[in-house]
N, C-alpha and C. Protein backbone atom coordinates (compact mmCIF):
# COMPACT_ATOMS: atom_id res chain seq x y z
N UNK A 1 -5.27 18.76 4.42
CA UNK A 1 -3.88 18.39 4.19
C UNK A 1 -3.85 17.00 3.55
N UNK A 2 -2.91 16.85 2.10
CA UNK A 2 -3.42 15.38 1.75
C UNK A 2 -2.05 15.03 1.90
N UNK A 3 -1.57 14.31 3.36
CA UNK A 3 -0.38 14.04 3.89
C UNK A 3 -0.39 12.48 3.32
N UNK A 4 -1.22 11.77 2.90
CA UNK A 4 -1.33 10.35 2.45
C UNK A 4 -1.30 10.53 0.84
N UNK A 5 -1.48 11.50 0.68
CA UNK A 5 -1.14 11.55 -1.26
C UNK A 5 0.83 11.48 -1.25
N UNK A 6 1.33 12.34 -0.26
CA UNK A 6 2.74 12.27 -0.43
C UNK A 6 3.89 11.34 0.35
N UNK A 7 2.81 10.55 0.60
CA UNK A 7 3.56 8.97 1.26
C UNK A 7 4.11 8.03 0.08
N UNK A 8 5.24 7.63 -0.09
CA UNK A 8 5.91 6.84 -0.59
C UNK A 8 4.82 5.47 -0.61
N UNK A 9 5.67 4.65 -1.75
CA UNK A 9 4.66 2.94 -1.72
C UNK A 9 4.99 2.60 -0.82
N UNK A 10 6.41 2.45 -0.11
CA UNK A 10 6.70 1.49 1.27
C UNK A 10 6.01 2.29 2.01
N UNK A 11 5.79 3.17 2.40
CA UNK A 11 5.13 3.92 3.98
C UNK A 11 3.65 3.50 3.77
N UNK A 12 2.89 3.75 2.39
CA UNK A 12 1.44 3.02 2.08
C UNK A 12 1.49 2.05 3.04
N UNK A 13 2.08 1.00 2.37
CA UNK A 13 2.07 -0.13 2.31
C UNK A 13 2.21 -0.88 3.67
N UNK A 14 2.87 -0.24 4.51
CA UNK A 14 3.16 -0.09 6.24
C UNK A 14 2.28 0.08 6.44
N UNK A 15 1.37 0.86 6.32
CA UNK A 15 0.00 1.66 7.22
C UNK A 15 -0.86 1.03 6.64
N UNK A 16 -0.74 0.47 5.62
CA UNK A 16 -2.03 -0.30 4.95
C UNK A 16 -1.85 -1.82 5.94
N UNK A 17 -1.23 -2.36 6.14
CA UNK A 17 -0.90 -3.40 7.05
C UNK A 17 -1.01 -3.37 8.44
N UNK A 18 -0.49 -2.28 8.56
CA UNK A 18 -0.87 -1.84 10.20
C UNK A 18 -2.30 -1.82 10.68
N UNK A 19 -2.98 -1.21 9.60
CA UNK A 19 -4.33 -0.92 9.77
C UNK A 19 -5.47 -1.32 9.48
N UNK A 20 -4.84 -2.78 9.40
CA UNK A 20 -5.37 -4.22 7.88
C UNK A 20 -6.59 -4.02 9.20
N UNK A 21 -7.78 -4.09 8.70
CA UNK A 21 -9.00 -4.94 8.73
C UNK A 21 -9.84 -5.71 8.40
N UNK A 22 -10.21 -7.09 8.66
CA UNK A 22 -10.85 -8.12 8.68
C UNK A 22 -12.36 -7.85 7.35
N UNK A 23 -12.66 -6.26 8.03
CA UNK A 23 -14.20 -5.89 7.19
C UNK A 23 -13.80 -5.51 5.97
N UNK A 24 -12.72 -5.67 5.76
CA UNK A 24 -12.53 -4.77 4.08
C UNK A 24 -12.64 -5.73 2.97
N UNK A 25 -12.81 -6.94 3.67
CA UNK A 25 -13.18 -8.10 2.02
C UNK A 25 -11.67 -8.33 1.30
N UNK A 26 -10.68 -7.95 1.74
CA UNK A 26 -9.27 -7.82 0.92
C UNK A 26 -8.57 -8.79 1.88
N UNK A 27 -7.58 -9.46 0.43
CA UNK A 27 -6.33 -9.82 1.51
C UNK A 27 -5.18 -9.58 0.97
N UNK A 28 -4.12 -8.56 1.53
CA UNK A 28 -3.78 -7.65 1.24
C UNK A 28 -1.92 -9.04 1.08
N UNK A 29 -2.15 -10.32 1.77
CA UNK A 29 -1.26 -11.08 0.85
C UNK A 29 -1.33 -11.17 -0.49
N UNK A 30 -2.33 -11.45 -0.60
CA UNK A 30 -3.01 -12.27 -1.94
C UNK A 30 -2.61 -11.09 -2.77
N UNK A 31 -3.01 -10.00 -2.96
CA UNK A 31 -2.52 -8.44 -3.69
C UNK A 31 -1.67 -8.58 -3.81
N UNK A 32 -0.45 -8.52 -2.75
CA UNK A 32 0.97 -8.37 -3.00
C UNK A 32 1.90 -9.90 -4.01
N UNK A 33 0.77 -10.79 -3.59
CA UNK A 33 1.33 -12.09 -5.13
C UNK A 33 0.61 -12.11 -6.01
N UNK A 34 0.07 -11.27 -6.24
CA UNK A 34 -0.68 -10.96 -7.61
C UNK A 34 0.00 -9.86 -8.15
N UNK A 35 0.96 -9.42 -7.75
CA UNK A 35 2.34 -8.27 -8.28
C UNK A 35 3.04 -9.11 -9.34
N UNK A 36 3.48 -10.60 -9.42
CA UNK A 36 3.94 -11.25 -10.06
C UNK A 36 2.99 -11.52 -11.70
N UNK A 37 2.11 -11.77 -11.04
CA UNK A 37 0.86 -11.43 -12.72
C UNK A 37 0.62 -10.15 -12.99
N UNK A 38 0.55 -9.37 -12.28
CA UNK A 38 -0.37 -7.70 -12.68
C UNK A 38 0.39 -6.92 -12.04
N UNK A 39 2.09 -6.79 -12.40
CA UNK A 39 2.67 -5.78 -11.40
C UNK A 39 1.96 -4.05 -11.83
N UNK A 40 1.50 -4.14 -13.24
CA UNK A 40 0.90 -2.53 -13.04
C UNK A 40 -0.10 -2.12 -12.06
N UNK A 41 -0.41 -2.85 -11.25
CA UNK A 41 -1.52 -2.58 -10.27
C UNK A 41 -0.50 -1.91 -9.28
N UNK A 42 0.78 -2.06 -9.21
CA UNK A 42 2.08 -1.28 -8.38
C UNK A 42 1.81 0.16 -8.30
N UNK A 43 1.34 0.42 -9.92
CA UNK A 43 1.46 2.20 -10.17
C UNK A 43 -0.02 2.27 -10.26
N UNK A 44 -0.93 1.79 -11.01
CA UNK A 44 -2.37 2.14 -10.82
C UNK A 44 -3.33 2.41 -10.15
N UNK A 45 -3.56 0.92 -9.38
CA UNK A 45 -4.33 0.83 -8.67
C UNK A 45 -4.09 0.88 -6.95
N UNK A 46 -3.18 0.38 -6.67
CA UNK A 46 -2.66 -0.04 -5.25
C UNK A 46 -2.53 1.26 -4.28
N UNK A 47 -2.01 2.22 -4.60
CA UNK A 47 -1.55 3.49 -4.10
C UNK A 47 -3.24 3.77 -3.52
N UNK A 48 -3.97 4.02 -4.58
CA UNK A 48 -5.14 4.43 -4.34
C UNK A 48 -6.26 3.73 -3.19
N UNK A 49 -6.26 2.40 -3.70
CA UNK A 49 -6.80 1.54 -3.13
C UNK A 49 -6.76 1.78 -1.36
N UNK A 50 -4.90 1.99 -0.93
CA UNK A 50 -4.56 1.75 -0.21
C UNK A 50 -4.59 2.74 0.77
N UNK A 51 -4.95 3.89 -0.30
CA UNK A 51 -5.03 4.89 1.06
C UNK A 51 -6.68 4.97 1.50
N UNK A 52 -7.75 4.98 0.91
CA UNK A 52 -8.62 4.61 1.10
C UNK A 52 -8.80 3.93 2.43
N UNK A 53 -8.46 2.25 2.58
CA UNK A 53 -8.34 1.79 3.20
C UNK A 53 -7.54 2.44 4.82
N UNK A 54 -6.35 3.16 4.65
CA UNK A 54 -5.67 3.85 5.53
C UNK A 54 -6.53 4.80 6.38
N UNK A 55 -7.34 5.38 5.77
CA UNK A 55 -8.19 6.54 5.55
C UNK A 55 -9.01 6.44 6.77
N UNK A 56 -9.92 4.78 6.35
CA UNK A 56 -11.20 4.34 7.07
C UNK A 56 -10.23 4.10 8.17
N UNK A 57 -9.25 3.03 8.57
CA UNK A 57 -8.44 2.90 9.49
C UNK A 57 -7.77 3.85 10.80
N UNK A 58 -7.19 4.91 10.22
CA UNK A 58 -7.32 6.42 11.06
C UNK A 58 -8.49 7.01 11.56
N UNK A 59 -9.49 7.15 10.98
CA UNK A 59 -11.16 7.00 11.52
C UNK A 59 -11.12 6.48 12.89
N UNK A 60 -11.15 5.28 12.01
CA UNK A 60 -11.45 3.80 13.19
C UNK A 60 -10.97 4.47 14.39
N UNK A 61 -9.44 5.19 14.57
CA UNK A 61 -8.22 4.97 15.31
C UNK A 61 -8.88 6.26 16.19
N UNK A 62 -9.39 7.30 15.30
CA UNK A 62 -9.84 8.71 15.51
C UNK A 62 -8.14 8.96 15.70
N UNK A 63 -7.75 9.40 14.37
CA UNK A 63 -6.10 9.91 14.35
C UNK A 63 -6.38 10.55 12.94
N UNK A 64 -6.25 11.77 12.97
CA UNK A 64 -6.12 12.59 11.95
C UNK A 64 -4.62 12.60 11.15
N UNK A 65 -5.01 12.95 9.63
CA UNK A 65 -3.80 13.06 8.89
C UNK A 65 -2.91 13.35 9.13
N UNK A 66 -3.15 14.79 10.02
CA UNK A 66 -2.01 15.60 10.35
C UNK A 66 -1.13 14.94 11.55
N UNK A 67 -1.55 14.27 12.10
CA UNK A 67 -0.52 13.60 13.06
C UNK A 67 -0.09 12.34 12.65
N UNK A 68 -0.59 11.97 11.46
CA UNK A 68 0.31 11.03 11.13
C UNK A 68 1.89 11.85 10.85
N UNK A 69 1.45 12.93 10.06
CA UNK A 69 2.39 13.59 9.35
C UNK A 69 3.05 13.96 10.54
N UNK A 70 2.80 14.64 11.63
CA UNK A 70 4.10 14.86 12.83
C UNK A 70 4.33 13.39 13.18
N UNK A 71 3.80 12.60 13.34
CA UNK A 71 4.55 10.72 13.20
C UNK A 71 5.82 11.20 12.95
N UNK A 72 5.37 11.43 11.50
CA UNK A 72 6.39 10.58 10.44
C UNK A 72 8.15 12.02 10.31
N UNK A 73 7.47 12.92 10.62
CA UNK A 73 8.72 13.82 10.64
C UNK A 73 9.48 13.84 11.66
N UNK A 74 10.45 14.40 11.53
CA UNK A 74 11.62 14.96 12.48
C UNK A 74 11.38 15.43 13.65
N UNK A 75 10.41 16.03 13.67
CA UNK A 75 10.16 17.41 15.11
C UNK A 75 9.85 16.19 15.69
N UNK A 76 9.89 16.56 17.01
CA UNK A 76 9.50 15.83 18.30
C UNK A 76 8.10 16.29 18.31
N UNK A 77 7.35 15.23 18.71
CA UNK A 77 6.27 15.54 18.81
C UNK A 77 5.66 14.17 20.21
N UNK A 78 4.80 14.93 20.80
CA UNK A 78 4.12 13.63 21.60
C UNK A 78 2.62 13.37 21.57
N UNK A 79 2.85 11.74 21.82
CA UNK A 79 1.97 11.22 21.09
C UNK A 79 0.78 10.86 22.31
N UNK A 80 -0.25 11.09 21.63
CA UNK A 80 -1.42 10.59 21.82
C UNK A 80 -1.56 9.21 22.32
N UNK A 81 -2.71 8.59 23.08
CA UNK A 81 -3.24 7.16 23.52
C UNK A 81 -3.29 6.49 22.06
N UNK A 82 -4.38 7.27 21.21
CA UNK A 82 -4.64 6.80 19.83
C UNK A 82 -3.36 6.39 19.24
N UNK A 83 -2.64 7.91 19.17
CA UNK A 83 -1.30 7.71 18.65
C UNK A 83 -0.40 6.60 18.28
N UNK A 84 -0.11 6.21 19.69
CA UNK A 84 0.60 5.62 20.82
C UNK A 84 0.05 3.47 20.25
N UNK A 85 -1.21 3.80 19.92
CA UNK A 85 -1.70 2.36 19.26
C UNK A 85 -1.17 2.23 18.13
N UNK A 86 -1.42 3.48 17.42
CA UNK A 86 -0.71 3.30 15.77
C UNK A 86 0.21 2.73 15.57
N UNK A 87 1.00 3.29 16.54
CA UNK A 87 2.77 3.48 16.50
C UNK A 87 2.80 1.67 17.01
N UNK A 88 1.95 1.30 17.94
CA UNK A 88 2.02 -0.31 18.16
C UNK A 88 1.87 -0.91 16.94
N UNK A 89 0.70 -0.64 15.72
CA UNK A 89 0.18 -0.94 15.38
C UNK A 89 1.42 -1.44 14.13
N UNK A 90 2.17 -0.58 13.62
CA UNK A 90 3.35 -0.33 12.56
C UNK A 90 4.19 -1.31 13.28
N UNK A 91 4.63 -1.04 14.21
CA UNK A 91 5.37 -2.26 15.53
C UNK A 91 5.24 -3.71 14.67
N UNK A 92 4.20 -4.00 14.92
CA UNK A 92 3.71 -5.33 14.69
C UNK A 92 3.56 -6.07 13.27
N UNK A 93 3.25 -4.74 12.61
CA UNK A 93 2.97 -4.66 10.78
C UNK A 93 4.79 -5.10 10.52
N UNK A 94 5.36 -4.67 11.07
CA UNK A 94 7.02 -5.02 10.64
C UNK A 94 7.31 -5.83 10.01
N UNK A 95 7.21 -6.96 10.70
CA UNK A 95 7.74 -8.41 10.15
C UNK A 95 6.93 -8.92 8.67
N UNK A 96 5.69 -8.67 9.16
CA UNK A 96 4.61 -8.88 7.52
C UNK A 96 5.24 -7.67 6.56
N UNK A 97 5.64 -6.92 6.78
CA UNK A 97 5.91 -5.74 5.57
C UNK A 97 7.41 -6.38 5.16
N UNK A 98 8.15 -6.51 5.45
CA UNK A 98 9.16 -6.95 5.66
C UNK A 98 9.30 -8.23 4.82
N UNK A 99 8.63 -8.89 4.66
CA UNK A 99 8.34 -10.26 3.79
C UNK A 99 7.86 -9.84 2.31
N UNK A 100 6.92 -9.10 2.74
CA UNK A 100 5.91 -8.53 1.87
C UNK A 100 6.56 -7.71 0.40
N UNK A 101 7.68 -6.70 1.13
CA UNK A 101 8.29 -5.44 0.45
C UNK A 101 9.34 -6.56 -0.48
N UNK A 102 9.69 -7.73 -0.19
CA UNK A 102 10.43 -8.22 -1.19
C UNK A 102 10.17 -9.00 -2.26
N UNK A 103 9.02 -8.81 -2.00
CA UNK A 103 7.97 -9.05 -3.65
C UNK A 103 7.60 -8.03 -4.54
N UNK A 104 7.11 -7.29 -3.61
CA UNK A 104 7.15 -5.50 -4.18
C UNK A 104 8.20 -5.12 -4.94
N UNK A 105 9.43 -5.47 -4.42
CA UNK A 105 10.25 -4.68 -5.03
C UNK A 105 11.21 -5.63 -6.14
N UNK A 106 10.93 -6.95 -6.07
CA UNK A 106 11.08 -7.81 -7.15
C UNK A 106 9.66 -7.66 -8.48
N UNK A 107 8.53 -7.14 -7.70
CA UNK A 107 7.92 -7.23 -9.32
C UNK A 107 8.21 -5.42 -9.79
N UNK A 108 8.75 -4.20 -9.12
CA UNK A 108 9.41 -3.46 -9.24
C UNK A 108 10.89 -3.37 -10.57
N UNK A 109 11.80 -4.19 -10.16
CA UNK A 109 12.44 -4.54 -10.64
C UNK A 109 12.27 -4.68 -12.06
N UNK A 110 11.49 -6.33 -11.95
CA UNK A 110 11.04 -6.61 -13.46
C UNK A 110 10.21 -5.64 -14.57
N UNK A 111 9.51 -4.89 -13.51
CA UNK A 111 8.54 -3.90 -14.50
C UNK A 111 9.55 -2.71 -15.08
N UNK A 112 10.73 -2.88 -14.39
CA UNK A 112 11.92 -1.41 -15.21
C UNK A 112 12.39 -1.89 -15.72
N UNK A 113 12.46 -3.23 -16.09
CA UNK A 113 14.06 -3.83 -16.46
C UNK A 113 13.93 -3.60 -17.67
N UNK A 114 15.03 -3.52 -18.79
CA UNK A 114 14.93 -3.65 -20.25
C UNK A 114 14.71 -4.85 -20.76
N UNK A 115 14.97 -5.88 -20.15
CA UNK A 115 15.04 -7.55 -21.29
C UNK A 115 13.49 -7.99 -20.46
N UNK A 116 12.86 -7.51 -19.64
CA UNK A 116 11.48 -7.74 -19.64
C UNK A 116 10.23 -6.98 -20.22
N UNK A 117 9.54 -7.82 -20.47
CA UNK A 117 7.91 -7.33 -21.08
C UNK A 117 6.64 -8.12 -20.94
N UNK A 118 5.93 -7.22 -20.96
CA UNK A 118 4.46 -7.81 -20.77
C UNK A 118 3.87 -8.80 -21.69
N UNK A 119 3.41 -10.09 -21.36
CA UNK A 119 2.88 -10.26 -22.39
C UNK A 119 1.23 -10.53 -21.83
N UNK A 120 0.77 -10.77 -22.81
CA UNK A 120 -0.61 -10.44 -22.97
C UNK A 120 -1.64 -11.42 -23.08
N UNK A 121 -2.47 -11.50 -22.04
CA UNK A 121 -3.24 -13.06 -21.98
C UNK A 121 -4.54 -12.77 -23.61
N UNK A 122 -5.64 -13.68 -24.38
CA UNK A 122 -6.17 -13.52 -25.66
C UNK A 122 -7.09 -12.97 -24.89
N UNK A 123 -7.59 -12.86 -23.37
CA UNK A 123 -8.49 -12.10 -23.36
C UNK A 123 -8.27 -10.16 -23.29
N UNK A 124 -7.15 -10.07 -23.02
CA UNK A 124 -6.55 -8.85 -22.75
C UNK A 124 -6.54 -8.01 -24.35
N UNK A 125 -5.75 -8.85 -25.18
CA UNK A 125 -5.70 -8.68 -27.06
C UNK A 125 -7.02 -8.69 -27.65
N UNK A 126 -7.84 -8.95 -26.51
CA UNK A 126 -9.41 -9.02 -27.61
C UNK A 126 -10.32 -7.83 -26.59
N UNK A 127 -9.80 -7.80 -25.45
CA UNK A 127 -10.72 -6.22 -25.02
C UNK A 127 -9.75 -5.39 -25.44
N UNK A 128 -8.74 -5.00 -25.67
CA UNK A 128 -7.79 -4.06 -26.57
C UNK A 128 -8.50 -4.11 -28.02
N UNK A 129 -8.87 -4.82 -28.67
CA UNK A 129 -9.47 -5.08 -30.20
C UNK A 129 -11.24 -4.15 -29.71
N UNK A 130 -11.58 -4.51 -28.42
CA UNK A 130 -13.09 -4.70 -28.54
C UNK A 130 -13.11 -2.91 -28.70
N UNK A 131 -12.04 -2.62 -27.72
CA UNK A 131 -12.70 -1.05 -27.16
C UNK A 131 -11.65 0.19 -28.36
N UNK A 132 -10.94 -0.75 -29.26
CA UNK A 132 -10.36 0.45 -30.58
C UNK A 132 -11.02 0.20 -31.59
């Protein structure tokens, strides 16, 4: 079941925080202000990155996909010890997502807007030159 392919960026982005670990070499601030230089990493890279990370995290948790997915729906469902941490775990992720999502959705913004555009650092115009 790829219940993490059909998670929205904010729900990622929750569980990627929730489930932040120390061993992953990332700092998942630093990413989210680097949206202001490289917001295409919004649609490219980040999604991917992030479930990955989610992935190893549920492991960690021993919490399978599928109960994230009864988590996250309607039905009543009861939860697990593991569970039951997650659900702490999002708890706590709040306030950091919460800070976080209004950068997200300001370099969001700018990347739809019409009177904005990319511009292009000479090293970017010269690996565009190198690789046509």
């Amino acid at each position: 079941m790829a219940v993490l392919s059909s998670l929205s960026f904010r729900s990622l982005l929750l569980l990627r925080l929730a489930l932040d670990a120390n061993e992953y070499g990332c700092d998942i601030e630093q990413d989210i202000m680097d949206l202001y230089l490289f917001p295409e990493r919004l649609a490219e890279s980040y999604p991917d990155e992030w479930r990955s990370y989610i992935k190893r995290g549920l492991a960690r948790l021993k919490i399978k996909e599928s109960s994230v997915a009864a988590m996250l729906s309607d039905q009543p469902h009861t939860l697990n010890d593991d569970e039951e941490k997650l659900l702490e775990k999002i708890r706590n992720a709040k306030p950091q997502f919460d800070r976080l999502i209004a950068v997200v959705d300001e370099a969001q913004r700018a990347q739809h807007a019409d009177n904005v555009s990319a511009l292009q650092t000479p090293l970017h115009r010269w690996l565009e030159w190198a690789i046509s």
